[in-house]
N, C-alpha and C. Protein backbone atom coordinates (compact mmCIF):
# COMPACT_ATOMS: atom_id res chain seq x y z
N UNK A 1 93.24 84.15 78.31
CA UNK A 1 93.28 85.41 79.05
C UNK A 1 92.13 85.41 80.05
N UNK A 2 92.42 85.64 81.09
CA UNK A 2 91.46 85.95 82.71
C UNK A 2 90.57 86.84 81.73
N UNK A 3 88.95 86.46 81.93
CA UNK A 3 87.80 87.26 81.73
C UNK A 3 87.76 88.60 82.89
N UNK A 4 87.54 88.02 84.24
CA UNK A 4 87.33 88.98 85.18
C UNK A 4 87.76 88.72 86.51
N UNK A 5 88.68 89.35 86.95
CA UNK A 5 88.86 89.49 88.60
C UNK A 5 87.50 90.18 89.44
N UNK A 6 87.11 89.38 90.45
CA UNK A 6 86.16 89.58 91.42
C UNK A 6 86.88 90.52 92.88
N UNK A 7 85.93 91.30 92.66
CA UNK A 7 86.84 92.19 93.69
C UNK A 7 85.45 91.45 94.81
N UNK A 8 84.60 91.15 94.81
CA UNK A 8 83.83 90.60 96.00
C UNK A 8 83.27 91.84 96.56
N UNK A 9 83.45 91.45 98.26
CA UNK A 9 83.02 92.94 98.52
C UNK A 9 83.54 94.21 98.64
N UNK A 10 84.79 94.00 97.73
CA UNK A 10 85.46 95.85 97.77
C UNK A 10 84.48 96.31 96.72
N UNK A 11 83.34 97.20 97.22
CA UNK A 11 82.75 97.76 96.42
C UNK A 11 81.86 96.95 95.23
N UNK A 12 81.92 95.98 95.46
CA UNK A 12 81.18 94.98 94.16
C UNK A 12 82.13 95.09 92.90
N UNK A 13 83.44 95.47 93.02
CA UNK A 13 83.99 95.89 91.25
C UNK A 13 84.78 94.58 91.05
N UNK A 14 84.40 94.53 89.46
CA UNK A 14 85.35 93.15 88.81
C UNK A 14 85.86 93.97 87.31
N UNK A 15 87.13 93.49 86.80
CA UNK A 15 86.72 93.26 85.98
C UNK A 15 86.80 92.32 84.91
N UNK A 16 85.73 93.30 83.96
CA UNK A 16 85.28 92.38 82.81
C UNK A 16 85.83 92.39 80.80
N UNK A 17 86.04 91.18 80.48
CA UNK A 17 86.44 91.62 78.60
C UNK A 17 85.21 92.77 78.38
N UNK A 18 85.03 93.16 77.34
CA UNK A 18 83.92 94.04 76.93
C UNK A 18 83.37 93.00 75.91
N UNK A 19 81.88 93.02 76.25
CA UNK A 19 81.09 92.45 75.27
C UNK A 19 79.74 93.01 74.55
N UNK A 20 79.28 92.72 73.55
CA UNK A 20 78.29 92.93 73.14
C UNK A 20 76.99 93.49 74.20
N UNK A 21 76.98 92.87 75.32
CA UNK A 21 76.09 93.15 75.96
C UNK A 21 75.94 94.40 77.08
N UNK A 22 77.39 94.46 76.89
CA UNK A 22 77.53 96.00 77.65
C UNK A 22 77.37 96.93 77.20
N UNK A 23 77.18 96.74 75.74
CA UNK A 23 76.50 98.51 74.87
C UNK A 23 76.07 99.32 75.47
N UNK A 24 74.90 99.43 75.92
CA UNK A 24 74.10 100.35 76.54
C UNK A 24 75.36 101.09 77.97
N UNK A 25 75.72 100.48 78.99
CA UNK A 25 76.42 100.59 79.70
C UNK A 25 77.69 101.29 79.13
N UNK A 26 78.04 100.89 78.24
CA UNK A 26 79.55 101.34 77.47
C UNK A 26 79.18 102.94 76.92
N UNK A 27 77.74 102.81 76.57
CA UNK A 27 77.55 104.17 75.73
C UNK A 27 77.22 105.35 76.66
N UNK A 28 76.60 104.85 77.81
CA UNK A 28 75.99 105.79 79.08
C UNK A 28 77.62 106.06 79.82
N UNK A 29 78.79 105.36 80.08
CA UNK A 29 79.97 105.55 80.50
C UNK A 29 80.41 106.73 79.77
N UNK A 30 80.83 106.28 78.41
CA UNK A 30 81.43 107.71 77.58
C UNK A 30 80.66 108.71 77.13
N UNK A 31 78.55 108.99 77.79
CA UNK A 31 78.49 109.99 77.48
C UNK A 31 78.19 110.84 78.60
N UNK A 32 78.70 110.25 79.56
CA UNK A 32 78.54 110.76 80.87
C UNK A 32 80.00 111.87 81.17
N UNK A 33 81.04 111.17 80.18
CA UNK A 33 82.28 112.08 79.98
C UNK A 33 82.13 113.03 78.99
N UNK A 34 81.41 112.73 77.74
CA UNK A 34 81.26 114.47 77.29
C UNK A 34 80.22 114.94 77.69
N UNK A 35 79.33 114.63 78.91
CA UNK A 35 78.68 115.57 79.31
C UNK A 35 79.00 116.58 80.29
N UNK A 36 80.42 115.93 80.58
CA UNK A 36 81.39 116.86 81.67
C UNK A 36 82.23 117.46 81.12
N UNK A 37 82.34 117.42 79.99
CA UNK A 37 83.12 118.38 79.39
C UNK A 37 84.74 117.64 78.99
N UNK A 38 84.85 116.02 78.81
CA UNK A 38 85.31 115.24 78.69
C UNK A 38 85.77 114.85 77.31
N UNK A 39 86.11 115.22 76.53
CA UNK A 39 86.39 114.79 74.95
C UNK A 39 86.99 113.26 74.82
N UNK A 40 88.29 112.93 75.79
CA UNK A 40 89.00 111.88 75.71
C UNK A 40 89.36 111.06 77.19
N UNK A 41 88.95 110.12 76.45
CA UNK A 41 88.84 108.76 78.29
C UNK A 41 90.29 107.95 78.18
N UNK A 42 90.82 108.01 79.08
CA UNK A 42 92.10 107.08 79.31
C UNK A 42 91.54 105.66 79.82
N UNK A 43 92.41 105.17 78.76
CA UNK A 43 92.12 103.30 78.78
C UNK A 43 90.95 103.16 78.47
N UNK A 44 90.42 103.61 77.52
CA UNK A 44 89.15 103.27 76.63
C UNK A 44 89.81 102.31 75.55
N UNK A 45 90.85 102.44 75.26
CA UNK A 45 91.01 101.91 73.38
C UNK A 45 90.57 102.60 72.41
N UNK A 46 90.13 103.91 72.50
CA UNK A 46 89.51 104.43 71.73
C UNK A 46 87.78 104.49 71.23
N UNK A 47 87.42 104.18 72.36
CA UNK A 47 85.75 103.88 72.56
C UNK A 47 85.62 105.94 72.41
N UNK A 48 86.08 106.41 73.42
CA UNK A 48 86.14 108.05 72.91
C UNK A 48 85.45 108.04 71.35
N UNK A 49 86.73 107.67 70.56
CA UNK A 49 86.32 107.93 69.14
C UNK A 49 85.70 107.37 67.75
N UNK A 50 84.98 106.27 68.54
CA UNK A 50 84.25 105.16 67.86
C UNK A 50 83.16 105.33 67.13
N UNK A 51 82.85 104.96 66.14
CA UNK A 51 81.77 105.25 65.39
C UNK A 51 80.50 104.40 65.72
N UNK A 52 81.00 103.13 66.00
CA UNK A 52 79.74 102.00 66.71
C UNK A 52 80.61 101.40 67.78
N UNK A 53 79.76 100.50 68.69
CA UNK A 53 80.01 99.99 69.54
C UNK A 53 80.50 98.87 69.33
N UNK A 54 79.81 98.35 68.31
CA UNK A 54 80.55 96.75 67.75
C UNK A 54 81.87 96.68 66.69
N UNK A 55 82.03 98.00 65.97
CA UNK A 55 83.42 98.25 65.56
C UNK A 55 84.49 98.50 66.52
N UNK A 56 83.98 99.10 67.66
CA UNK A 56 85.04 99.31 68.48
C UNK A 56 85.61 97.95 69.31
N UNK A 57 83.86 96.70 69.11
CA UNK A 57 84.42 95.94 70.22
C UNK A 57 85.15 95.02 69.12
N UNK A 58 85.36 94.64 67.97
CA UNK A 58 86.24 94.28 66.77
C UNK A 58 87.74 94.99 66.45
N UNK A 59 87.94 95.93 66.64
CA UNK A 59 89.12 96.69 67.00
C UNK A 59 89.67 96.48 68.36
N UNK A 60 88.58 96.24 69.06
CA UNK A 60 89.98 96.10 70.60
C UNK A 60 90.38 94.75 70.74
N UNK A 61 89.04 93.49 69.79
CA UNK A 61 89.46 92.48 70.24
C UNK A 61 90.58 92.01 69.17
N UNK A 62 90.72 92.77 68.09
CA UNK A 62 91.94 92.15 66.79
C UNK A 62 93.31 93.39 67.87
N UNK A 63 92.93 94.09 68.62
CA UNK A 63 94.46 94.78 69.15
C UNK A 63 95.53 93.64 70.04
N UNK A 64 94.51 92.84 70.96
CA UNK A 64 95.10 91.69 71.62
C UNK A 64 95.83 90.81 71.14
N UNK A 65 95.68 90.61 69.80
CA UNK A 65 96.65 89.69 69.19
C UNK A 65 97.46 90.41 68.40
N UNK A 66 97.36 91.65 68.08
CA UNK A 66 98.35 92.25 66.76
C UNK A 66 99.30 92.40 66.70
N UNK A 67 100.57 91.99 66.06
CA UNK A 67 102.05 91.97 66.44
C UNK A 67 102.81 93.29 67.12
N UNK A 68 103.30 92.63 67.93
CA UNK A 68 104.20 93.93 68.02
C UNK A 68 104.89 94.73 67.60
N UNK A 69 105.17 95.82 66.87
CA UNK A 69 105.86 97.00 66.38
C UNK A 69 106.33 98.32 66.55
N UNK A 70 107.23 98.99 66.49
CA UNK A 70 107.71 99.92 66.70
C UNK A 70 106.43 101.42 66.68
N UNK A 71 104.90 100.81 65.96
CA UNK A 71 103.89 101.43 65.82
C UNK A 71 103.05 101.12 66.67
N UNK A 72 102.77 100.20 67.19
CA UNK A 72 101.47 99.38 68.03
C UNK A 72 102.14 98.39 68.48
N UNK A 73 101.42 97.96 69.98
CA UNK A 73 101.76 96.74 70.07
C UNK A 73 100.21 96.26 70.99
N UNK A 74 100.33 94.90 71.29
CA UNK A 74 99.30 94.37 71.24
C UNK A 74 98.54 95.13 72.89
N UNK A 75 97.26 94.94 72.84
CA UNK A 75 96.80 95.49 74.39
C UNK A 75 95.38 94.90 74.38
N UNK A 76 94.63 94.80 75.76
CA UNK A 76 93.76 94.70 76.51
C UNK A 76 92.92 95.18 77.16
N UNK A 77 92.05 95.67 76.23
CA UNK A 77 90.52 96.56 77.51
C UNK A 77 89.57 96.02 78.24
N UNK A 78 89.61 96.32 79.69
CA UNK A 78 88.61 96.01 80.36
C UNK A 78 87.89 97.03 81.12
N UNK A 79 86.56 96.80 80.91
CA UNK A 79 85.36 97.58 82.15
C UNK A 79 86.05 97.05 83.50
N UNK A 80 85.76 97.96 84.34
CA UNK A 80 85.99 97.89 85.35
C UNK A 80 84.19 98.39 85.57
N UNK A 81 83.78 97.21 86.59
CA UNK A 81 81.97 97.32 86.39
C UNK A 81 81.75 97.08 88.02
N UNK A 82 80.70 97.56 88.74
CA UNK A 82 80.06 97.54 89.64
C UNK A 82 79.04 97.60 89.57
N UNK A 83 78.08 96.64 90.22
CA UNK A 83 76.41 96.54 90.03
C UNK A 83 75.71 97.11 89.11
N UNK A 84 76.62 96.04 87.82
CA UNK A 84 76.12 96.55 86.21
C UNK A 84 76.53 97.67 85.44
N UNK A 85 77.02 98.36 86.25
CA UNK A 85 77.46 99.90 85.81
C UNK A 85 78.95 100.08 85.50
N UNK A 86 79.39 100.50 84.30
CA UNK A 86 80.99 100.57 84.04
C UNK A 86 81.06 101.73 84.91
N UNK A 87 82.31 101.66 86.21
CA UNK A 87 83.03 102.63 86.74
C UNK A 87 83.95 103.00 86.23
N UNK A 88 84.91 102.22 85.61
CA UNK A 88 86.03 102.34 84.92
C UNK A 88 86.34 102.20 83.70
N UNK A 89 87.44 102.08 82.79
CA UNK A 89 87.85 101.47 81.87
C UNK A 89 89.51 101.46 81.96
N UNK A 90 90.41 100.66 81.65
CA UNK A 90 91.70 99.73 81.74
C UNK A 90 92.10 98.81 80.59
N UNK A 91 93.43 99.68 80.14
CA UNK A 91 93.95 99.62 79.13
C UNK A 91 95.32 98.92 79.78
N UNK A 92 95.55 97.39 78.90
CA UNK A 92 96.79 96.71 79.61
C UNK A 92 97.58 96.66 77.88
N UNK A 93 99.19 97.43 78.15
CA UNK A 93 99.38 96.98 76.97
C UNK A 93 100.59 96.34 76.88
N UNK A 94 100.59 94.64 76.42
CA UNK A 94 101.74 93.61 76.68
C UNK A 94 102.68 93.91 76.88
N UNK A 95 103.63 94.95 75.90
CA UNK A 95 104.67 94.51 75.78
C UNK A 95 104.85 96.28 75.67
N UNK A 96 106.13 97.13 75.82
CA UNK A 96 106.33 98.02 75.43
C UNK A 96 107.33 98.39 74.41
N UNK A 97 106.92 98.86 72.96
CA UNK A 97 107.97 100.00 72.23
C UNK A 97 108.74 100.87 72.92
N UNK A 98 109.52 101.49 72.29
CA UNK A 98 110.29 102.63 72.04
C UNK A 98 109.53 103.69 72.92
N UNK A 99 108.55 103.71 71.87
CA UNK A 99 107.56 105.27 72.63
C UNK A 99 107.04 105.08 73.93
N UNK A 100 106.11 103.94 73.58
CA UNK A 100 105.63 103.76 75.62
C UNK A 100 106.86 103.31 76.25
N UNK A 101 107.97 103.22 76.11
CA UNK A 101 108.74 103.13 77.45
C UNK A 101 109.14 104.54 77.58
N UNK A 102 109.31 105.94 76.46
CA UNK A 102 109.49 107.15 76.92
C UNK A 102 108.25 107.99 77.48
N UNK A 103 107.17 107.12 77.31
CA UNK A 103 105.57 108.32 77.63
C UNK A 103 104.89 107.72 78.32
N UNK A 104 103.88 106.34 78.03
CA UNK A 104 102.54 106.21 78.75
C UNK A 104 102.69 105.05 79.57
N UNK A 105 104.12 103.85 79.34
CA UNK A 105 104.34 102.86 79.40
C UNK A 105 103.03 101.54 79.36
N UNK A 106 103.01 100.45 80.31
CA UNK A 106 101.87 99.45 80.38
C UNK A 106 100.46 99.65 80.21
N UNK A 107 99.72 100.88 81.23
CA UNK A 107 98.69 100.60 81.42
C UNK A 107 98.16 101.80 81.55
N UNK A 108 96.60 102.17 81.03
CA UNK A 108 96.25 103.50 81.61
C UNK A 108 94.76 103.29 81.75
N UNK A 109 94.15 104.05 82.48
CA UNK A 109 93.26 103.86 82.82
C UNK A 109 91.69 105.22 83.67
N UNK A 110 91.02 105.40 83.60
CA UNK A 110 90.11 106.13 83.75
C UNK A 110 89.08 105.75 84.58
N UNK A 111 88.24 106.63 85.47
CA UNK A 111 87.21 106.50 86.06
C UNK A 111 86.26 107.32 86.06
N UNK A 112 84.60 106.81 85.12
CA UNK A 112 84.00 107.89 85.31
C UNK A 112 83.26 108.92 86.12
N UNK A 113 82.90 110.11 85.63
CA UNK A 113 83.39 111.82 86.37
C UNK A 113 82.31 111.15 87.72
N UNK A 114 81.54 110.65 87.77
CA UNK A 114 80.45 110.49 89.55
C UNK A 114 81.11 109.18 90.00
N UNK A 115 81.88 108.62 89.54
CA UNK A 115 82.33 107.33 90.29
C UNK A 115 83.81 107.86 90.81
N UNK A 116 84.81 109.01 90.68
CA UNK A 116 85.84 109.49 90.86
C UNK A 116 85.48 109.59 92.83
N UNK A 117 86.93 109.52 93.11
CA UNK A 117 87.12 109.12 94.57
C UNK A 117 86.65 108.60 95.16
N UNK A 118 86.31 107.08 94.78
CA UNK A 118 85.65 106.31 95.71
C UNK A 118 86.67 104.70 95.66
N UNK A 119 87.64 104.64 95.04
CA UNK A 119 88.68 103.54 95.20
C UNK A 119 88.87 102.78 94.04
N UNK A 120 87.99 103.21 92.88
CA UNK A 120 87.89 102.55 92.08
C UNK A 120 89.31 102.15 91.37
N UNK A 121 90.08 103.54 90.88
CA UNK A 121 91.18 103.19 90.26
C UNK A 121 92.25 102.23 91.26
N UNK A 122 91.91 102.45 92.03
CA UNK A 122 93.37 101.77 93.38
C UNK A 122 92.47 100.64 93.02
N UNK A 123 91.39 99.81 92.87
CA UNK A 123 90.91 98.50 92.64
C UNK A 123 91.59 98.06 91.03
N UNK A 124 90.97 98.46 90.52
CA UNK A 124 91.48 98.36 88.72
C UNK A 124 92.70 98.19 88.85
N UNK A 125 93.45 99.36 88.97
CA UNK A 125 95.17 98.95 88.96
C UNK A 125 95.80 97.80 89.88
N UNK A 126 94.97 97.56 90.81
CA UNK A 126 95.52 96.51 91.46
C UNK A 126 94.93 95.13 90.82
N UNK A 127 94.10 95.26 90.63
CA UNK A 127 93.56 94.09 89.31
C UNK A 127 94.55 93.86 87.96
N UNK A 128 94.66 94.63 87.88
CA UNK A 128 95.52 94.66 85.96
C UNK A 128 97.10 94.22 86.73
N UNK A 129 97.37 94.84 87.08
CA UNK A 129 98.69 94.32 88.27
C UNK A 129 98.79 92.72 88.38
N UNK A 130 97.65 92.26 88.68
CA UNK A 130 97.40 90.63 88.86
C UNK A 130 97.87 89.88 87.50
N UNK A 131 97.07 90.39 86.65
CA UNK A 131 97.04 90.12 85.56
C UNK A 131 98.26 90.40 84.54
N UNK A 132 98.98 91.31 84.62
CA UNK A 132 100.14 91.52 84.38
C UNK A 132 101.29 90.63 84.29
N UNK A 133 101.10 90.25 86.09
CA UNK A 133 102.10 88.85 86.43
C UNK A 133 101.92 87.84 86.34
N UNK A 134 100.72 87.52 86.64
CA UNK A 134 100.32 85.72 86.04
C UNK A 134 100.06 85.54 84.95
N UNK A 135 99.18 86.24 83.93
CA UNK A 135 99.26 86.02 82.88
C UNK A 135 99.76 86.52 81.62
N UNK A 136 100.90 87.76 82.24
CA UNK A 136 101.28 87.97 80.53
C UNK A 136 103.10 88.14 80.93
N UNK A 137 103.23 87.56 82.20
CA UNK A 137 104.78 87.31 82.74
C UNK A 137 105.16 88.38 82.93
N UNK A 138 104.35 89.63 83.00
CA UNK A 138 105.99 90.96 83.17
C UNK A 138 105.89 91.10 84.65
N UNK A 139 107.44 91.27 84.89
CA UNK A 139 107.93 91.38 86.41
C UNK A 139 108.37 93.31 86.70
N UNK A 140 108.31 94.02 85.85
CA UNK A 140 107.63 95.31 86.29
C UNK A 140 107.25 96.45 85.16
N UNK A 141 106.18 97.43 85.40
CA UNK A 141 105.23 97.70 85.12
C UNK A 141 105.69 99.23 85.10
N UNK A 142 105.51 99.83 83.89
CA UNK A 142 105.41 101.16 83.81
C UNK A 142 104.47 101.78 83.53
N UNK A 143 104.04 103.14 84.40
CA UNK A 143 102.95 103.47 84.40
C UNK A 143 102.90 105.40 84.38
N UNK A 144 101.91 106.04 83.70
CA UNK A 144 102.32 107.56 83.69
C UNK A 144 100.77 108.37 84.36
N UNK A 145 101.52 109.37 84.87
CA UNK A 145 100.11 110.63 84.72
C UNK A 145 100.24 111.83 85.00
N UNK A 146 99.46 112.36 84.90
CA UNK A 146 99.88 114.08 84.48
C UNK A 146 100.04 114.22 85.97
N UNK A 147 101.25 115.06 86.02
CA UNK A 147 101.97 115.53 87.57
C UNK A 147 101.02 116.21 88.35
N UNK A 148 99.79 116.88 87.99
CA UNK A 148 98.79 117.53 88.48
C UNK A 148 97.49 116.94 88.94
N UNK A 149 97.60 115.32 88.30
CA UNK A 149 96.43 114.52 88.70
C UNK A 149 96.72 113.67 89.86
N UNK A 150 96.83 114.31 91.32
CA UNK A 150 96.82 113.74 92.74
C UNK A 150 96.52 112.76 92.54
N UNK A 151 94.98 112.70 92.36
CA UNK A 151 94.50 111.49 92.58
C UNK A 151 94.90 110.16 91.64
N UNK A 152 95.42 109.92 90.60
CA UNK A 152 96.29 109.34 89.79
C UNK A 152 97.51 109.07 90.51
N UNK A 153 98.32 109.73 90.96
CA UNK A 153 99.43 109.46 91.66
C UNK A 153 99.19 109.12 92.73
N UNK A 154 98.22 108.95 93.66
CA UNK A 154 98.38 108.14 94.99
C UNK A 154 97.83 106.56 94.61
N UNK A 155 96.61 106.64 93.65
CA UNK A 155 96.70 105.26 92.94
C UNK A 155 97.56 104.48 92.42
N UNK A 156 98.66 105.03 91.72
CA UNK A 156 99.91 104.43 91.60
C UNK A 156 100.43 104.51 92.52
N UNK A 157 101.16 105.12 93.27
CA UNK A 157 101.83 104.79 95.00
C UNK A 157 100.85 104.33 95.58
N UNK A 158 99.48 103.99 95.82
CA UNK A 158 99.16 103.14 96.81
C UNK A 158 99.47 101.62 96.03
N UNK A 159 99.68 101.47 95.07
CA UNK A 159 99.88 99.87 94.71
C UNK A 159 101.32 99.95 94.29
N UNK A 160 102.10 100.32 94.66
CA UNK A 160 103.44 100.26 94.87
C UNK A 160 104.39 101.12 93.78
N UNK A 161 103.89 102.19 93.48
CA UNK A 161 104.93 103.09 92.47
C UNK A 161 105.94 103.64 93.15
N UNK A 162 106.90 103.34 92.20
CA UNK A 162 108.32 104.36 92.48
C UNK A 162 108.41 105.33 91.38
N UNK A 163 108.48 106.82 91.54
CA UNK A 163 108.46 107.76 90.97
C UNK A 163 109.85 107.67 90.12
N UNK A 164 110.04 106.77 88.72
CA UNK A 164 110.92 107.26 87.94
C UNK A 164 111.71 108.37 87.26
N UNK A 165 110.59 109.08 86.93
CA UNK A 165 111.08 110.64 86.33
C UNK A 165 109.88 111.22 85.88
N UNK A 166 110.45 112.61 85.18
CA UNK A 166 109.09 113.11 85.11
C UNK A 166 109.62 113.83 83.14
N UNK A 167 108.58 114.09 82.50
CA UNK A 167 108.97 114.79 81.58
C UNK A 167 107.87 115.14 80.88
N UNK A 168 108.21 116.41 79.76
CA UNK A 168 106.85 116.97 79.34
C UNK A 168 106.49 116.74 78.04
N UNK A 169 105.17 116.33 78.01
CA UNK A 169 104.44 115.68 76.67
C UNK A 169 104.47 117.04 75.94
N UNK A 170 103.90 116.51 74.60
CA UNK A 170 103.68 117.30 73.74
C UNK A 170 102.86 118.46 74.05
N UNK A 171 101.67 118.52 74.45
CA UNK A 171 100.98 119.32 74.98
C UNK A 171 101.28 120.32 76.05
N UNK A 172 102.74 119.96 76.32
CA UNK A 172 103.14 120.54 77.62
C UNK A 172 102.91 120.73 79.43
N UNK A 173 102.66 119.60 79.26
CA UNK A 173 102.02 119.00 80.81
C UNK A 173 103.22 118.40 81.19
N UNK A 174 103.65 118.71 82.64
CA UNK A 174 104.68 117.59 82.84
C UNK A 174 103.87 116.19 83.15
N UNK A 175 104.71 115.23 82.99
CA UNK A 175 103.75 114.00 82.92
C UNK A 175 105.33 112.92 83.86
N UNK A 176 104.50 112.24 84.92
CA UNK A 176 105.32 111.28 85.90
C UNK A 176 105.21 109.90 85.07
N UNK A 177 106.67 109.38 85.52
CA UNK A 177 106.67 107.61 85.03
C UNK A 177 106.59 107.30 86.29
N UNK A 178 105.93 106.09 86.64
CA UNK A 178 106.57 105.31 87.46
C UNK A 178 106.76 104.08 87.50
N UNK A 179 107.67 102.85 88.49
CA UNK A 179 107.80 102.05 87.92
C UNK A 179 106.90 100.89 89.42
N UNK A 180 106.64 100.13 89.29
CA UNK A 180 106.22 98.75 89.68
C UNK A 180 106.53 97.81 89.71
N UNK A 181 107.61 97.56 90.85
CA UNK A 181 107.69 96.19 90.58
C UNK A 181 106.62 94.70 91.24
N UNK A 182 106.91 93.63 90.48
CA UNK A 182 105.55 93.14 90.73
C UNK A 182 106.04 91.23 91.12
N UNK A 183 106.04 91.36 92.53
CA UNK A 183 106.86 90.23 93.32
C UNK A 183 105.89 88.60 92.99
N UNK A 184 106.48 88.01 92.67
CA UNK A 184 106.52 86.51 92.49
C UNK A 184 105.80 85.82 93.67
């Protein structure tokens, strides 16, 4: 599996597996979101609700291989990092169930609250996109977000979404699919 795409000079962003050495960085990312009033980060893996940093990085790295099932299937977290600093986080998940093809589908992903509108997610998604097609073969890509998050939806239409449908989660948000296809 690709460690990290180099975005060069778009902004200095790559990204990176999560390692041990990004602790500090990983912990200043998610508490920079409940200091905004943030409870839950999209495409964390669940770093949100982690008890340590090194359980979490043991849980995301046994998720990459874990079979696929009608419960879980296997996935991929990466920082999305700029001059040391996690901007992002990006959740790739192989293969889709039942459920993610009716709700969250492939990939989701977050940018934290002082790094928001500056290109980051249109970098990330176009990164995981890469990665998608060369290395885990899928030729298109489903992707969701709450119908109210603009800026989410032009990140997916700027890297090529077609607005599939729309429908409402549990919580009662309408929430958009869209789809990606991802050319050879």
């Amino acid at each position: 599996m690709m460690c990290h795409i180099d975005w060069g000079a778009v902004n200095g962003m790559e990204l990176v597996l999560p390692a041990l050495m990004h602790k500090q960085a990983a912990m200043d990312y998610r508490q920079e979101h409940f200091d905004c009033g943030e409870t839950e980060m999209h495409g964390d893996g669940g770093l949100d609700r982690a008890n340590t940093y090194v359980g979490w990085l043991e849980k995301i790295r046994s998720d990459m291989t874990r079979p696929f099932s009608e419960e879980l299937v296997p996935a991929t977290v990466y920082f999305g990092m700029s001059c040391g600093k996690i901007v992002g986080m990006l959740q790739i998940r192989h293969k889709l169930n039942e459920r993610l093809l009716k709700t969250y589908g492939h990939i989701g992903y977050g940018v934290r609250p002082s790094e928001r509108r500056k290109g980051y997610a249109t970098q990330m998604l176009a990164a995981a996109l890469v990665i998608c097609r060369d290395e885990m073969g899928i030729e298109k890509v489903l992707i969701s977000c709450d119908k109210k998050n603009i800026g989410s939806a032009k990140t997916i239409l700027n890297n090529g979404g077609a607005l599939h449908r729309e429908f409402v989660d549990v919580d009662g948000s309408t929430v958009q699919q869209y789809w990606i296809e991802l050319a050879r």
